[in-house]
C-alpha atoms as a PDB file:
ATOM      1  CA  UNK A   1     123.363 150.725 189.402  1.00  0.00           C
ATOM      2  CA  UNK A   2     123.171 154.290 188.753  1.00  0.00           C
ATOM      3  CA  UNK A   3     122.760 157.917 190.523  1.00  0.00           C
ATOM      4  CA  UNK A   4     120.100 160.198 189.369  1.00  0.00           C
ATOM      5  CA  UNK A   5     119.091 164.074 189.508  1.00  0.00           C
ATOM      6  CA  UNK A   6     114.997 162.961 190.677  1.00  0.00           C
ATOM      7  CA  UNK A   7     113.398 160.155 192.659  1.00  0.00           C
ATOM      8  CA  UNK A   8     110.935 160.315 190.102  1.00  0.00           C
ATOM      9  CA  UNK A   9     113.150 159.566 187.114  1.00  0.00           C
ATOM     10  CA  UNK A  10     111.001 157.182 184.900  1.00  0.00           C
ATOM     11  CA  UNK A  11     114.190 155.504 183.909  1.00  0.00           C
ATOM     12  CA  UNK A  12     114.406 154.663 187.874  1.00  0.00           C
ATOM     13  CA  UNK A  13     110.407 154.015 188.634  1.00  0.00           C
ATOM     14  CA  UNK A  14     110.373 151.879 184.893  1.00  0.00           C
ATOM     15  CA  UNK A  15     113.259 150.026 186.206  1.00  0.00           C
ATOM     16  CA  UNK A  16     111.554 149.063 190.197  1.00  0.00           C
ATOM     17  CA  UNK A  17     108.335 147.805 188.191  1.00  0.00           C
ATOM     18  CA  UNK A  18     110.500 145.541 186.315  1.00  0.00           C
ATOM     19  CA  UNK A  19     112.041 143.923 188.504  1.00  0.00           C
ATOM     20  CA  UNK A  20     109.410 144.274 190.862  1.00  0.00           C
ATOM     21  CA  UNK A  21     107.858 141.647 187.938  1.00  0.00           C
ATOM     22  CA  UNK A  22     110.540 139.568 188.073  1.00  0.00           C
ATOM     23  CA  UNK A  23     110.324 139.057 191.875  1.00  0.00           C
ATOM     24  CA  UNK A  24     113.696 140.892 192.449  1.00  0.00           C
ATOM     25  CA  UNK A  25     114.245 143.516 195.668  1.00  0.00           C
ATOM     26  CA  UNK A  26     113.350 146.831 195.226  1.00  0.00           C
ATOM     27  CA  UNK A  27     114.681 149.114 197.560  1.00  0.00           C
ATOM     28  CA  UNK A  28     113.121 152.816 197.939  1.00  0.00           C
ATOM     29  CA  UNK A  29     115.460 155.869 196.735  1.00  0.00           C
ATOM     30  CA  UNK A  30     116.907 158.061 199.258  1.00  0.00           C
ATOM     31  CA  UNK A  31     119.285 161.190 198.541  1.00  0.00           C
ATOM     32  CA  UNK A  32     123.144 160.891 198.954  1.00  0.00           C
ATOM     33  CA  UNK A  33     126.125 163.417 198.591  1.00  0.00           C
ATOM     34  CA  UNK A  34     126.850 162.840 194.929  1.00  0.00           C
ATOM     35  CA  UNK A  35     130.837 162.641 196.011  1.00  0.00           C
ATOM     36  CA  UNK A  36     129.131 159.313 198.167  1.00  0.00           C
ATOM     37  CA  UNK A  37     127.584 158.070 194.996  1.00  0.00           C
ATOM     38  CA  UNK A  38     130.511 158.235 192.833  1.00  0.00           C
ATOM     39  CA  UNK A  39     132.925 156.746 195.325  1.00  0.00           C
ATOM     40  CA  UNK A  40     130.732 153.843 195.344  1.00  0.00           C
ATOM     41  CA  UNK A  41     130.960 153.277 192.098  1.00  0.00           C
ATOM     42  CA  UNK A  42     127.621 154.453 190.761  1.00  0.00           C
ATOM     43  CA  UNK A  43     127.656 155.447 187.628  1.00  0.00           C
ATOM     44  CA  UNK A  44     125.187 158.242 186.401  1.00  0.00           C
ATOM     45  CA  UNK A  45     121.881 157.156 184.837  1.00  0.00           C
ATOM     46  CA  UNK A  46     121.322 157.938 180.586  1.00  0.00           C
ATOM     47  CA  UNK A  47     117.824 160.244 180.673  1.00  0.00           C
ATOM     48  CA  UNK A  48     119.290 162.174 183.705  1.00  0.00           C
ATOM     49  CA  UNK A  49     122.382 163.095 182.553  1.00  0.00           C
ATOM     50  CA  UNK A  50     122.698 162.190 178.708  1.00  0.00           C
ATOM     51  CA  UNK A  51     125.387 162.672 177.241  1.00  0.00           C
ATOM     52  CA  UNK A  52     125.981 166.556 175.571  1.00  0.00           C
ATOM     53  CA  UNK A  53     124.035 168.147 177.741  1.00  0.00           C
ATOM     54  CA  UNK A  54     125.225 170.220 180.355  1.00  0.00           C
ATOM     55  CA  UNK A  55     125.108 169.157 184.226  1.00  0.00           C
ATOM     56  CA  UNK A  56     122.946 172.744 184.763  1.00  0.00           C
ATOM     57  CA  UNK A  57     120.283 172.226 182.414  1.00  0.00           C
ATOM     58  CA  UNK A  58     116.967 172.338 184.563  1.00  0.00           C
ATOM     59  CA  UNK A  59     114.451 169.231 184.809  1.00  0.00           C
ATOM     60  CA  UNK A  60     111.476 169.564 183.401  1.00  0.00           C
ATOM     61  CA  UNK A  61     108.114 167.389 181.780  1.00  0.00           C
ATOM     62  CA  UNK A  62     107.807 167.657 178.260  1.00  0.00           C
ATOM     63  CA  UNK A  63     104.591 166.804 176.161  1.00  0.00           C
ATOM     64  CA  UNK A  64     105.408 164.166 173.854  1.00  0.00           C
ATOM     65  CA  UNK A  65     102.626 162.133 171.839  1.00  0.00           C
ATOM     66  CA  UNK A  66     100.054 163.404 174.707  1.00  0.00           C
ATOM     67  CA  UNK A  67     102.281 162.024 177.490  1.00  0.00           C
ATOM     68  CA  UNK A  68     104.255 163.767 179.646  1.00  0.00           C
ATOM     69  CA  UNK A  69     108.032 162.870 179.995  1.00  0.00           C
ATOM     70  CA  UNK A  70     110.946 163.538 181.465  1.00  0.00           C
ATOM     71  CA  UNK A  71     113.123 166.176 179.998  1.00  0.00           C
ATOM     72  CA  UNK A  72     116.157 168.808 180.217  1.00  0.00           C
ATOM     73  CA  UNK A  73     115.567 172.101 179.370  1.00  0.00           C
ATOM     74  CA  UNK A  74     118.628 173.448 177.415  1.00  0.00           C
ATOM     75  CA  UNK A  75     117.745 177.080 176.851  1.00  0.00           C
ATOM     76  CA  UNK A  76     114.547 179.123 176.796  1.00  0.00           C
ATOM     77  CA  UNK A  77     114.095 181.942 174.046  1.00  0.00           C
ATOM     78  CA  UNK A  78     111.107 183.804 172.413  1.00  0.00           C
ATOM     79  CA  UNK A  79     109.694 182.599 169.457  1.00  0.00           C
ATOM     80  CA  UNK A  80     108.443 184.605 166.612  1.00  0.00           C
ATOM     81  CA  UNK A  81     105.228 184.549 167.592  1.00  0.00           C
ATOM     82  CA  UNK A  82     106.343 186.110 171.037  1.00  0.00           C
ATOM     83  CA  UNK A  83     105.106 182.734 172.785  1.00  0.00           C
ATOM     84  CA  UNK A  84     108.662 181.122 174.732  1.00  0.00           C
ATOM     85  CA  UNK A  85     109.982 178.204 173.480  1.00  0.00           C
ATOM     86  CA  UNK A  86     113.049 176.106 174.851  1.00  0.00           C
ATOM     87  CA  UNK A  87     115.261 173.985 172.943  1.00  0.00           C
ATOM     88  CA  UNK A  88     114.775 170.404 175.449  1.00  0.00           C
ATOM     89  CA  UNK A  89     116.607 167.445 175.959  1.00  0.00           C
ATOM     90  CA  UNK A  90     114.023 164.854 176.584  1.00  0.00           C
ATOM     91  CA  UNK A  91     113.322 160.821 177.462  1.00  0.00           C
ATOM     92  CA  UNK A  92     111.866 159.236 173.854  1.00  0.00           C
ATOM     93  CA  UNK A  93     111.348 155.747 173.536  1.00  0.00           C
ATOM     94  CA  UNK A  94     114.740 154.059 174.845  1.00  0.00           C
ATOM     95  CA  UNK A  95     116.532 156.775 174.070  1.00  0.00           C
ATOM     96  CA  UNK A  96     116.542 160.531 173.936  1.00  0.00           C
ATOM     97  CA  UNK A  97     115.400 163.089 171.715  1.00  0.00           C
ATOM     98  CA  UNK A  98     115.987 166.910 171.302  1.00  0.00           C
ATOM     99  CA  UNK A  99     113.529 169.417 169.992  1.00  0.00           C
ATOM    100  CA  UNK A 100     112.439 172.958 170.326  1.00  0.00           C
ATOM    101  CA  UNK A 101     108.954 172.909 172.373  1.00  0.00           C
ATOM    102  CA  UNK A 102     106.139 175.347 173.170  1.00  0.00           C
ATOM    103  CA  UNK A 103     105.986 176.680 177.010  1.00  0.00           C
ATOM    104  CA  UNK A 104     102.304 174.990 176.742  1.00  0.00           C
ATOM    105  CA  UNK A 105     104.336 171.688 175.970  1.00  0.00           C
ATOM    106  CA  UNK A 106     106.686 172.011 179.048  1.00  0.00           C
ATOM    107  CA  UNK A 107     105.931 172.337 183.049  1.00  0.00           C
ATOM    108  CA  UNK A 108     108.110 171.648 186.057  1.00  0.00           C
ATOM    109  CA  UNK A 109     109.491 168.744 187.458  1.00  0.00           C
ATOM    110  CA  UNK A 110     107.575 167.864 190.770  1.00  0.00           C
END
């Protein structure tokens, strides 16, 4: 079991369907004091907090292949064609993936 930063992590939803499949009990996500969901052992999930990046980078959805996943945005900048970019952290795959990405390829976390 792990804590995350979003009820909506994909990780977290990805994981209810599956075991949803498998007939296992899903129970629905509810917010706790992070100090609560350390003490209980939780540990902290891999696409919300991988490992590297910082604990204040901001959520965020990041295009990827035409979908939209989640992702960490590490630091915004202008580009040279004046358009912002931001170097992201994002979910790829099973694992994670790091690129620079066009503000037209990144949007709030809702």
């Amino acid at each position: 079991m792990a804590f995350h930063r979003a009820q909506d992590c994909e990780a977290l939803t990805d994981g209810q369907a599956l075991a949803e499949r498998y007939g296992k009990e899903v129970a629905t996500p509810h917010q706790v004091p992070l100090a609560d969901a350390m003490s209980a052992g939780l540990g902290e999930c891999f696409h919300c907090f991988p490992p590297g990046v910082p604990n204040d980078a901001k959520p965020c959805k990041v295009l990827v292949g035409g979908r939209w996943v989640d992702g960490l945005i590490l630091r915004w900048f202008r580009g040279p064609d004046q358009r912002w970019k931001a170097d992201v952290n994002f979910r790829q795959d099973a694992g994670r993936a790091q690129a620079v990405k066009d503000e037209a390829e990144i949007r709030p976390r809702t």
